[in-house]
PDB file of N, CA and C in Angstrom:
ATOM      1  N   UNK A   1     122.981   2.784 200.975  1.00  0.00           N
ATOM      2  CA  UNK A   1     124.402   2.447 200.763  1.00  0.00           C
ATOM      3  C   UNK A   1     124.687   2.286 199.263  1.00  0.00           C
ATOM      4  N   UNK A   2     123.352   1.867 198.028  1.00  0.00           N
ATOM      5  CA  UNK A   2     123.835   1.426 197.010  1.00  0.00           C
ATOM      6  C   UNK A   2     124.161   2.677 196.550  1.00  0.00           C
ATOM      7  N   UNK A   3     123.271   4.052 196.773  1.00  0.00           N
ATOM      8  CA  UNK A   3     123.653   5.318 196.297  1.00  0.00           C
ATOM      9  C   UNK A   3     124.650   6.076 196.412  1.00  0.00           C
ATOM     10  N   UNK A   4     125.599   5.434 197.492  1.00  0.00           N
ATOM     11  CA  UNK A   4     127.062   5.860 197.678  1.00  0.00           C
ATOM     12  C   UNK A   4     128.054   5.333 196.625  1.00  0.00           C
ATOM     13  N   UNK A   5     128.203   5.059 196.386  1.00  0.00           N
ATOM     14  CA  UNK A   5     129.002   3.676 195.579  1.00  0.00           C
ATOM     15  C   UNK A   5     128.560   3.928 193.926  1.00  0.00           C
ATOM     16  N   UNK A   6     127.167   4.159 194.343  1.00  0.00           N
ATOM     17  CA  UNK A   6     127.319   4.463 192.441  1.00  0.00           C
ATOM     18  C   UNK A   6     127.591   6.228 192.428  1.00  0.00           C
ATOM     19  N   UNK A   7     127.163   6.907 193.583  1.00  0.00           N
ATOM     20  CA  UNK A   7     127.784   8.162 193.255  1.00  0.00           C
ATOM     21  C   UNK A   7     129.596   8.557 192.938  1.00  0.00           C
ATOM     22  N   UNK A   8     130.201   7.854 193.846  1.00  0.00           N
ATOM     23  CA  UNK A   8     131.467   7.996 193.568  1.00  0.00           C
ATOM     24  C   UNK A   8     131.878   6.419 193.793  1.00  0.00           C
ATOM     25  N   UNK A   9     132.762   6.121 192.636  1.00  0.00           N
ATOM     26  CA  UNK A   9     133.698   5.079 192.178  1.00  0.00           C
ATOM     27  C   UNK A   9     134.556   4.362 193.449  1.00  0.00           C
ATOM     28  N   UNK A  10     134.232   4.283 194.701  1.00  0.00           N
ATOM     29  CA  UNK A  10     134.753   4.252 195.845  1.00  0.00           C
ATOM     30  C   UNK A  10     134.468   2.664 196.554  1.00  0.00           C
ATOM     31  N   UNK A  11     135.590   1.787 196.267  1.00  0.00           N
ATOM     32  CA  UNK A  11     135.250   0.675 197.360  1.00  0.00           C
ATOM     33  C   UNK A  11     135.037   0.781 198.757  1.00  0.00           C
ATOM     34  N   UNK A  12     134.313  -0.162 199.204  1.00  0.00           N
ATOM     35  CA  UNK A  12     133.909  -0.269 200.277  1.00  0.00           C
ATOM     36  C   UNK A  12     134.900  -0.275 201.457  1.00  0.00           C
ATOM     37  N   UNK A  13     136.077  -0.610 200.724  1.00  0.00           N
ATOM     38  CA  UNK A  13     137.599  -1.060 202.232  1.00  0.00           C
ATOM     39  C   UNK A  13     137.481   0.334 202.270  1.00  0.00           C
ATOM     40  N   UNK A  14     137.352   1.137 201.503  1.00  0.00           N
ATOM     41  CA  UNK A  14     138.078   2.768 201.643  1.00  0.00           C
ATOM     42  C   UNK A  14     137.174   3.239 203.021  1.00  0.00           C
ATOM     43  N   UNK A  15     135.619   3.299 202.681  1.00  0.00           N
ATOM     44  CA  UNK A  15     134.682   3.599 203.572  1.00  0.00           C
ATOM     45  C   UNK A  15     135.068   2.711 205.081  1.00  0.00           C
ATOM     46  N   UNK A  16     135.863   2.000 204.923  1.00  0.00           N
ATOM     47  CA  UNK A  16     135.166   0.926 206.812  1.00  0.00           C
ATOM     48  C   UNK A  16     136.868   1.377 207.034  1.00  0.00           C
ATOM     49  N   UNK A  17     137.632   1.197 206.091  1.00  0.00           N
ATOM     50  CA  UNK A  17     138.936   1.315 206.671  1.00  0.00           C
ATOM     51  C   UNK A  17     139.582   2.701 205.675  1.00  0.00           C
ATOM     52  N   UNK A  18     139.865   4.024 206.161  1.00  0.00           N
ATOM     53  CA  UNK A  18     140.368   4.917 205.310  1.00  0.00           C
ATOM     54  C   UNK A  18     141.906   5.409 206.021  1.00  0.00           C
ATOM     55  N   UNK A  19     141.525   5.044 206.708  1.00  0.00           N
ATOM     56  CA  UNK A  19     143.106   4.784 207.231  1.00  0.00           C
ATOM     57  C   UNK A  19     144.507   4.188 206.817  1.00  0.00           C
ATOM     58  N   UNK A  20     143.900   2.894 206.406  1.00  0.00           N
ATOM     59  CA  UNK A  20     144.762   1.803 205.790  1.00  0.00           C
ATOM     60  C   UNK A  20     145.336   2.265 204.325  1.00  0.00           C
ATOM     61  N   UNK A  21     144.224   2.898 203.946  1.00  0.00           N
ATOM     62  CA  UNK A  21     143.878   3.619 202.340  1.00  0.00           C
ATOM     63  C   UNK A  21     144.679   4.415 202.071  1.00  0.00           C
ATOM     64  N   UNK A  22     144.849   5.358 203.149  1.00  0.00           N
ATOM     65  CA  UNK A  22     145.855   6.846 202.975  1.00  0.00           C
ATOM     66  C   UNK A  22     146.955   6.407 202.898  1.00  0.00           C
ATOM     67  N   UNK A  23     146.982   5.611 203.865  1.00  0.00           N
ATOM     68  CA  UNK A  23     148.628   4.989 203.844  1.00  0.00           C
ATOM     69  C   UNK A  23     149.299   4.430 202.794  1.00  0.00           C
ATOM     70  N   UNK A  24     148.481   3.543 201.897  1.00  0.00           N
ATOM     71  CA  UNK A  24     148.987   2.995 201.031  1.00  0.00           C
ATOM     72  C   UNK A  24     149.182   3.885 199.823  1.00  0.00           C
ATOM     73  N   UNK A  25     148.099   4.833 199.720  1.00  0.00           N
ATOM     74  CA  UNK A  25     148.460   6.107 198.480  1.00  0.00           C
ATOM     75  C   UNK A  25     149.609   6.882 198.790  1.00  0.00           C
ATOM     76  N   UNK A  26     149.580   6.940 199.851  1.00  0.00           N
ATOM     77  CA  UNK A  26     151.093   7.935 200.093  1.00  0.00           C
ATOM     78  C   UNK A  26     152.019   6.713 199.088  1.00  0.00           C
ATOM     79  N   UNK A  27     152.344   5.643 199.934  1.00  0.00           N
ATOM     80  CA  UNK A  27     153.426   4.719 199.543  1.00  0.00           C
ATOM     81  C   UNK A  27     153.261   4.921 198.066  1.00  0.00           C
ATOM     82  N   UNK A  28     151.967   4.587 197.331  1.00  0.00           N
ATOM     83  CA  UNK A  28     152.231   4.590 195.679  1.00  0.00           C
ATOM     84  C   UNK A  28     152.354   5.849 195.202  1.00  0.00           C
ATOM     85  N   UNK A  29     151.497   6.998 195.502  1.00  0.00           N
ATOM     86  CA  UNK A  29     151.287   7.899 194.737  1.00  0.00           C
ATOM     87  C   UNK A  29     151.960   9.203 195.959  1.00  0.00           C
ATOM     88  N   UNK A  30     152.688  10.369 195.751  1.00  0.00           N
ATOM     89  CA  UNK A  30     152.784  11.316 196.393  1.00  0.00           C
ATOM     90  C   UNK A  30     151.463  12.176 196.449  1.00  0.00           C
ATOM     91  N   UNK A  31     151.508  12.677 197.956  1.00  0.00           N
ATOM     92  CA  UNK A  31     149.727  12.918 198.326  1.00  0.00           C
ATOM     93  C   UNK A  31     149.817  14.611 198.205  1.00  0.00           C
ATOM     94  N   UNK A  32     149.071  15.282 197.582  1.00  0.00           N
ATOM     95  CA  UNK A  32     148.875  16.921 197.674  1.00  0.00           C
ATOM     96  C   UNK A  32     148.961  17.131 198.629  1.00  0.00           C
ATOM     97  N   UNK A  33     148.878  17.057 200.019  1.00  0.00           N
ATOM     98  CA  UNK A  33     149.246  17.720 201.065  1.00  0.00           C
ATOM     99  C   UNK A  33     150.276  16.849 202.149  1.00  0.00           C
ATOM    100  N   UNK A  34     151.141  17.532 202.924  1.00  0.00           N
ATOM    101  CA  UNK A  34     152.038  16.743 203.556  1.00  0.00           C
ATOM    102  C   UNK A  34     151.509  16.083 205.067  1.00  0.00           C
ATOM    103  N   UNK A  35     150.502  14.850 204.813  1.00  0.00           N
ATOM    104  CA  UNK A  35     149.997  14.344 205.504  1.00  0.00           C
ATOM    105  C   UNK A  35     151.379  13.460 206.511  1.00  0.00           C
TER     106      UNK A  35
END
């Protein structure tokens, strides 16, 4: 697990919850594809 995390810059909420994640980037950031 530590080799995930130092490979890419990625908290852990993203990995257990990526769901929650998408959602909130849409809200801040407009997403490259029309999810």
């Amino acid at each position: 697990m530590d080799e995930a995390p130092n490979l890419k810059p990625i908290p852990l909420y993203l990995f257990l919850s990526p769901k929650p994640h998408i959602t909130k980037s849409n809200s801040e950031l407009p997403p490259p594809q029309p999810y």
